[in-house]
PDB file of N, CA and C in Angstrom:
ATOM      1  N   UNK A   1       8.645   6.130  -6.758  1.00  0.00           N
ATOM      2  CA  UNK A   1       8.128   5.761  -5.443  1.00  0.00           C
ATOM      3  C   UNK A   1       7.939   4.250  -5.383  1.00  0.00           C
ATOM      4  N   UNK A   2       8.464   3.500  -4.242  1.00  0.00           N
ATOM      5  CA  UNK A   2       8.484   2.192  -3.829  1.00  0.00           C
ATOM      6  C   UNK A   2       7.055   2.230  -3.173  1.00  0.00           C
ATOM      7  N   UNK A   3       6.330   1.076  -3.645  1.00  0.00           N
ATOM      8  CA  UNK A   3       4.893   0.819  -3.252  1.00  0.00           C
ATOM      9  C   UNK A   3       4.780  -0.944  -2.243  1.00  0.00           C
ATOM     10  N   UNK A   4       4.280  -1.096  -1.586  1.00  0.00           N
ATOM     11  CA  UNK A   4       4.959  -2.156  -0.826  1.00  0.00           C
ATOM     12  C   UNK A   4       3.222  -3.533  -0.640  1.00  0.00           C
ATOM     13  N   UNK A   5       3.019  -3.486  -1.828  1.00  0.00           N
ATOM     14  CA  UNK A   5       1.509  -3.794  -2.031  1.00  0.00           C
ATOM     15  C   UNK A   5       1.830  -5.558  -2.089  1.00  0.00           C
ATOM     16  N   UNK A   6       3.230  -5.732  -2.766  1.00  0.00           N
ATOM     17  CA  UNK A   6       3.460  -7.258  -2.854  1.00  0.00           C
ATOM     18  C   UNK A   6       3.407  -7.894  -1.432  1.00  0.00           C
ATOM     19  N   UNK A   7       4.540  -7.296  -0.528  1.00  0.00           N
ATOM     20  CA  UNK A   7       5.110  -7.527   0.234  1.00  0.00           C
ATOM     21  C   UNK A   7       3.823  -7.453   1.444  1.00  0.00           C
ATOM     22  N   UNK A   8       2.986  -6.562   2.070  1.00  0.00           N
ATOM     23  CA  UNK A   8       1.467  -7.038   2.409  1.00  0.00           C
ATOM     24  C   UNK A   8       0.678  -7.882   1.572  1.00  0.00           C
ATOM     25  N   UNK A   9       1.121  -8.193   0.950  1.00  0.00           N
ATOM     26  CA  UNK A   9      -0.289  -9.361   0.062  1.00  0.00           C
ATOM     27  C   UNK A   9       0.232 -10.157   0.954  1.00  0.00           C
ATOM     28  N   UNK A  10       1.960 -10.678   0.668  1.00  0.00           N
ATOM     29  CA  UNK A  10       2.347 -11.936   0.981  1.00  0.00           C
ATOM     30  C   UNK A  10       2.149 -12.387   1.996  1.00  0.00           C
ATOM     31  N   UNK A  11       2.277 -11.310   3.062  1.00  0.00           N
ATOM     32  CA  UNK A  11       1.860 -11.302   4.546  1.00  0.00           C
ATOM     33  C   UNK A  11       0.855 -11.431   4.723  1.00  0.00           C
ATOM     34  N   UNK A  12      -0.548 -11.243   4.306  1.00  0.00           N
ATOM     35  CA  UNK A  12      -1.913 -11.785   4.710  1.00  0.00           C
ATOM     36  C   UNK A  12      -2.093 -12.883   3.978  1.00  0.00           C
ATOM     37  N   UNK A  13      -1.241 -14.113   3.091  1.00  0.00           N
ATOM     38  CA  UNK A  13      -1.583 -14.690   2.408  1.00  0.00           C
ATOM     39  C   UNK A  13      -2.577 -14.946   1.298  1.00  0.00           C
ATOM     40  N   UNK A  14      -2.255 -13.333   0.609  1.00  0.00           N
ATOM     41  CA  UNK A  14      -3.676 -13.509  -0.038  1.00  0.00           C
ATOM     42  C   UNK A  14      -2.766 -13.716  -1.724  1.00  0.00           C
ATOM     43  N   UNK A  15      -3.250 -14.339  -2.879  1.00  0.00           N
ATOM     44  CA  UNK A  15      -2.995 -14.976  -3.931  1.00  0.00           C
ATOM     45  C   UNK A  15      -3.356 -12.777  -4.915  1.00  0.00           C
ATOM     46  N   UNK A  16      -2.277 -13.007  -5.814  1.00  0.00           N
ATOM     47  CA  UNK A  16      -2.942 -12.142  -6.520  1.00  0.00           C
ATOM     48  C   UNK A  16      -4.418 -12.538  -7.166  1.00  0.00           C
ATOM     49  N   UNK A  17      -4.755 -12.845  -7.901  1.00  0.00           N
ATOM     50  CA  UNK A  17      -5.954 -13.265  -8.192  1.00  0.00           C
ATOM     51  C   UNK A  17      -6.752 -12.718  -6.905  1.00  0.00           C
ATOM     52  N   UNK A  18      -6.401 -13.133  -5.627  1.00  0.00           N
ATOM     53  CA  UNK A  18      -7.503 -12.803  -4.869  1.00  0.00           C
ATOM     54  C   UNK A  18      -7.807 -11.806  -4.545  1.00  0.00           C
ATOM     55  N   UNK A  19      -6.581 -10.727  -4.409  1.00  0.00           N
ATOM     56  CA  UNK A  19      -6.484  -9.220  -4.330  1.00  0.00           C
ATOM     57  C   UNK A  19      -6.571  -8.466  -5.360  1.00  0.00           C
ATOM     58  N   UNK A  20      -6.507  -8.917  -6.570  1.00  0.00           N
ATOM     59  CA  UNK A  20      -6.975  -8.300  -7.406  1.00  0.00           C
ATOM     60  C   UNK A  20      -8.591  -8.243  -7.412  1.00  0.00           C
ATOM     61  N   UNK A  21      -8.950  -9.595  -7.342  1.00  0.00           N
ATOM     62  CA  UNK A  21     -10.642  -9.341  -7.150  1.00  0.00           C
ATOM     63  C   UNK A  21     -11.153  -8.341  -6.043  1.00  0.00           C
ATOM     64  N   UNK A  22     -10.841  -8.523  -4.984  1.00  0.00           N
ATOM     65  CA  UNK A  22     -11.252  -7.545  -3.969  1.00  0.00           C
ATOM     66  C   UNK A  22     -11.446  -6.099  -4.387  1.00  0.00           C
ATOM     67  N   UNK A  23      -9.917  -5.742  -4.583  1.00  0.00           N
ATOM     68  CA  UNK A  23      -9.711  -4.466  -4.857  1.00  0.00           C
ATOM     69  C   UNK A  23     -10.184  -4.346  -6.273  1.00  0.00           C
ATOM     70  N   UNK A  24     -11.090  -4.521  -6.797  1.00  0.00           N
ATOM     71  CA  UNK A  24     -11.808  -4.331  -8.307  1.00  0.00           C
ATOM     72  C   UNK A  24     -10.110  -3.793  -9.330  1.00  0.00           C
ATOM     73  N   UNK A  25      -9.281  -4.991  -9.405  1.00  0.00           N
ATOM     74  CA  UNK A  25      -8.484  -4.331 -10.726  1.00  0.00           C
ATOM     75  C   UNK A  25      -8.186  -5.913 -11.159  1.00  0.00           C
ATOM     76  N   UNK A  26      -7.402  -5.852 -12.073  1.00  0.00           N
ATOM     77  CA  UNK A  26      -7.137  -6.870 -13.229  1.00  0.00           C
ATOM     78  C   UNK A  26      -5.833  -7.245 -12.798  1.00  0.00           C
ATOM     79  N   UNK A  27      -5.740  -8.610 -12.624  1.00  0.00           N
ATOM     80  CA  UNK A  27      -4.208  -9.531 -12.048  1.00  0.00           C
ATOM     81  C   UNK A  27      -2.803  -8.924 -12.710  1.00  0.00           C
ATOM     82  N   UNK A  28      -3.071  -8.603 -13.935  1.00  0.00           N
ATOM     83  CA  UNK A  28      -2.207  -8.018 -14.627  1.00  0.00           C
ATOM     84  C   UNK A  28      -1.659  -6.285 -14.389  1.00  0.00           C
ATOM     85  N   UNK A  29      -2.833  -5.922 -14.258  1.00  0.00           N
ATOM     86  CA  UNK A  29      -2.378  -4.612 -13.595  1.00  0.00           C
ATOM     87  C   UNK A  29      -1.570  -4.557 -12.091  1.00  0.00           C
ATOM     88  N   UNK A  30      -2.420  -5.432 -11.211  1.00  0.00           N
ATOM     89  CA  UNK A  30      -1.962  -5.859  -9.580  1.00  0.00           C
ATOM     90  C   UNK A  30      -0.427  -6.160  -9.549  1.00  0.00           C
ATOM     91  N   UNK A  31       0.072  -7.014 -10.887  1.00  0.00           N
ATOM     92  CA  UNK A  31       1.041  -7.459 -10.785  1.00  0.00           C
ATOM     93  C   UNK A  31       2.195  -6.444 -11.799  1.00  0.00           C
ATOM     94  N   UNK A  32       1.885  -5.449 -12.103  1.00  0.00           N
ATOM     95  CA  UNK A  32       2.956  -4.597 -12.993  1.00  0.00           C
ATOM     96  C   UNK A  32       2.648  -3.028 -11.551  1.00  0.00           C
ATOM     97  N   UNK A  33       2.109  -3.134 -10.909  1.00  0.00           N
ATOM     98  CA  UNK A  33       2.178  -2.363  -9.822  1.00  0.00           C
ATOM     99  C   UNK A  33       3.078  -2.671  -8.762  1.00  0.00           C
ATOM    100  N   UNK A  34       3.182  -4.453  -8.675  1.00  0.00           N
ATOM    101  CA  UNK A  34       4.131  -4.860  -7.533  1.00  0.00           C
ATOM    102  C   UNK A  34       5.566  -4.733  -8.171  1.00  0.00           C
ATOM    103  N   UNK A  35       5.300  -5.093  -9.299  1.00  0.00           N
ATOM    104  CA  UNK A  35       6.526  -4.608 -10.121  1.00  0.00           C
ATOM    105  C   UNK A  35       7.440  -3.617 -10.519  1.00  0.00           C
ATOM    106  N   UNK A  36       6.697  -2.416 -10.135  1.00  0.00           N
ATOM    107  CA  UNK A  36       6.965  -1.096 -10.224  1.00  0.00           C
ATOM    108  C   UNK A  36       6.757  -0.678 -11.724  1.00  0.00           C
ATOM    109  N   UNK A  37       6.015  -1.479 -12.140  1.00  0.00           N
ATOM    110  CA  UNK A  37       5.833  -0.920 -13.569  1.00  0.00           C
ATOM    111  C   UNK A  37       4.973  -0.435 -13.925  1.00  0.00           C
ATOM    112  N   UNK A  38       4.123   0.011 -13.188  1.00  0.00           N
ATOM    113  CA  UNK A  38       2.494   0.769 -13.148  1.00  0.00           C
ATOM    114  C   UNK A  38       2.660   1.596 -11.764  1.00  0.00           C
ATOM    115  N   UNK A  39       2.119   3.003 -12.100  1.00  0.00           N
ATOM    116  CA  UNK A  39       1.996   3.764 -10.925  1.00  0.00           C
ATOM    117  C   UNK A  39       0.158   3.640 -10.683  1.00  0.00           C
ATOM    118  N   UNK A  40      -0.306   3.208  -9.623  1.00  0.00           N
ATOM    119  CA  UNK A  40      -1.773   3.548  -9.417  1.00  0.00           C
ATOM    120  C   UNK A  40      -2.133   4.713  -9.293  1.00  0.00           C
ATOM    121  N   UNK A  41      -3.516   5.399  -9.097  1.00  0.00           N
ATOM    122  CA  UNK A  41      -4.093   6.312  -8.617  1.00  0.00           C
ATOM    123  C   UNK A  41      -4.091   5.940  -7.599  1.00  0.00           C
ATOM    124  N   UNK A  42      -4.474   7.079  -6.777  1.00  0.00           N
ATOM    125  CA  UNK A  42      -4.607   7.228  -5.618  1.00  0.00           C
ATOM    126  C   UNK A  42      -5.596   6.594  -4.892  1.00  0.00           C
ATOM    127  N   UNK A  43      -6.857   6.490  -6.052  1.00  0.00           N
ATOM    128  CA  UNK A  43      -8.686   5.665  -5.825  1.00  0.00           C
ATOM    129  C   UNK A  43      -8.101   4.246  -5.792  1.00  0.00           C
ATOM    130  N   UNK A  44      -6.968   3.988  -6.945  1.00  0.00           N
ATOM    131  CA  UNK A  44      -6.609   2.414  -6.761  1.00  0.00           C
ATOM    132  C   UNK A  44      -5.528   1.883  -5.658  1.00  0.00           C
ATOM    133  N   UNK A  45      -4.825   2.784  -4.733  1.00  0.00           N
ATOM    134  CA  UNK A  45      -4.149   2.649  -3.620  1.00  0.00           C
ATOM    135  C   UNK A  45      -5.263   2.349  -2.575  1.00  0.00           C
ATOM    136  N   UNK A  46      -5.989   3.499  -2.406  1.00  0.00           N
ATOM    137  CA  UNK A  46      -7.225   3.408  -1.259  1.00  0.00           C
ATOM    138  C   UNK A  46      -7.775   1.646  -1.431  1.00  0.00           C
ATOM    139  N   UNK A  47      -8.196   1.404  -2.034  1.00  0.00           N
ATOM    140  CA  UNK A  47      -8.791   0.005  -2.822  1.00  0.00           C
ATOM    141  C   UNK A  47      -8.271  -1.039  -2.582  1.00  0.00           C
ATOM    142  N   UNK A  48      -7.087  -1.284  -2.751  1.00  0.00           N
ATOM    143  CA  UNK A  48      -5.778  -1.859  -2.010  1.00  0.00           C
ATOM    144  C   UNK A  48      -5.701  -2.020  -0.577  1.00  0.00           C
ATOM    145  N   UNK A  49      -5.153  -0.696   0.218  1.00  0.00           N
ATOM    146  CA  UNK A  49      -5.251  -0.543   1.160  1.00  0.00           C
ATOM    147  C   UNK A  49      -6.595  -1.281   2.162  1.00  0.00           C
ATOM    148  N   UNK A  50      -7.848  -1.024   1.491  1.00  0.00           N
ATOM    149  CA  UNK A  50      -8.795  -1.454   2.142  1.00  0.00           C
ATOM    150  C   UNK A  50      -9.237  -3.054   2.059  1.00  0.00           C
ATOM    151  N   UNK A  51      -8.977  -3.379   0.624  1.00  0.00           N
ATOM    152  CA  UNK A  51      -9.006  -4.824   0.321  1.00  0.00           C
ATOM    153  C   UNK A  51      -7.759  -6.321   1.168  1.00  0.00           C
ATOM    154  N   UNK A  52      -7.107  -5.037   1.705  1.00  0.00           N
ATOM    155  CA  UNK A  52      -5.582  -5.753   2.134  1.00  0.00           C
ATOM    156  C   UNK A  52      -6.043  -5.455   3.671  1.00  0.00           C
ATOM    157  N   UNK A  53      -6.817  -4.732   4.146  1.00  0.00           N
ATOM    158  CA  UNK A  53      -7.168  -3.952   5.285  1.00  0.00           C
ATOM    159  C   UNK A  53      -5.975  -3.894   6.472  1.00  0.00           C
ATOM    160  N   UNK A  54      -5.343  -2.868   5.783  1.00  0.00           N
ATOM    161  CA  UNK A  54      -4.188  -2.300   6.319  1.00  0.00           C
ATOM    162  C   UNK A  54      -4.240  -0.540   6.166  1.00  0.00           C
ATOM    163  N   UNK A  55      -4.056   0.288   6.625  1.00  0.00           N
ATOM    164  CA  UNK A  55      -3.948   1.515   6.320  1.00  0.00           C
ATOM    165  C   UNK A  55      -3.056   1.963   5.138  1.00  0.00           C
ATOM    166  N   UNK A  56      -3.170   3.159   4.859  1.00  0.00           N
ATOM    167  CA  UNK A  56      -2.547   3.667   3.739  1.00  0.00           C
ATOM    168  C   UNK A  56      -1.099   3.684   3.133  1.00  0.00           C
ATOM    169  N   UNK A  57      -0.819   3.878   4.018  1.00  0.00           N
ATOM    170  CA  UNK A  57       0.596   4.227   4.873  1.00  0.00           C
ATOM    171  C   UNK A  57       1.552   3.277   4.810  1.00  0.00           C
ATOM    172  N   UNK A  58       0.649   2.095   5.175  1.00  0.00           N
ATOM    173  CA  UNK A  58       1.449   0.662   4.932  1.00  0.00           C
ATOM    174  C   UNK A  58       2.054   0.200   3.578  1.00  0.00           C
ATOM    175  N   UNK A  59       0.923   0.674   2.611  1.00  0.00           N
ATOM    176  CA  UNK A  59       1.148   0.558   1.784  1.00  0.00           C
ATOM    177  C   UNK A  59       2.189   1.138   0.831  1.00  0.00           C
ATOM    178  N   UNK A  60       3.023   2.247   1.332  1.00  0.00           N
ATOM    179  CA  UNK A  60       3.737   3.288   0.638  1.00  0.00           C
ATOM    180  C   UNK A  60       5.021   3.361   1.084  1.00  0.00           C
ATOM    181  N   UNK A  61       5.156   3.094   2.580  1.00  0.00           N
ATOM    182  CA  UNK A  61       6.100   2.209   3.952  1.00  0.00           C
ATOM    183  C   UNK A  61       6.525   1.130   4.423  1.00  0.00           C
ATOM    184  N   UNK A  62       7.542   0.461   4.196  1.00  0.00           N
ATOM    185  CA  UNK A  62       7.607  -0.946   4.691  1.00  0.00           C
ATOM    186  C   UNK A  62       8.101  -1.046   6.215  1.00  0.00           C
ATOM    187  N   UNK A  63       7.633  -1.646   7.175  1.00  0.00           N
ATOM    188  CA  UNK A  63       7.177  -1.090   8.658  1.00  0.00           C
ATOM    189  C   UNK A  63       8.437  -1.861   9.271  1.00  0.00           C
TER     190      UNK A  63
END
């Protein structure tokens, strides 16, 4: 599954570092997720989603 978490960061201009803080995870994890090299949970999608404040959907969909 294609996760589209980079591609909204870039669009709200937010820095990993900064979305990683929000969404309580570690830059390194944030960034092997945009990578496709980490699948999140579902608690760490929601987290995302809300820290990026975009719906769920967005995140899983590129619009």
């Amino acid at each position: 599954m294609k996760y589209f978490v980079g591609e909204v960061r870039y669009e709200k201009g937010l820095s990993l570092r900064k979305l990683a803080a929000r969404a309580v995870i570690s830059k390194s994890y944030l960034q092997r997720i945009e990578a496709g090299e980490a699948t999140p949970s579902l608690e760490v999608m929601v987290r995302l989603a809300r820290a990026l404040e975009v719906s769920l959907d967005e995140l899983y969909q590129q619009e």
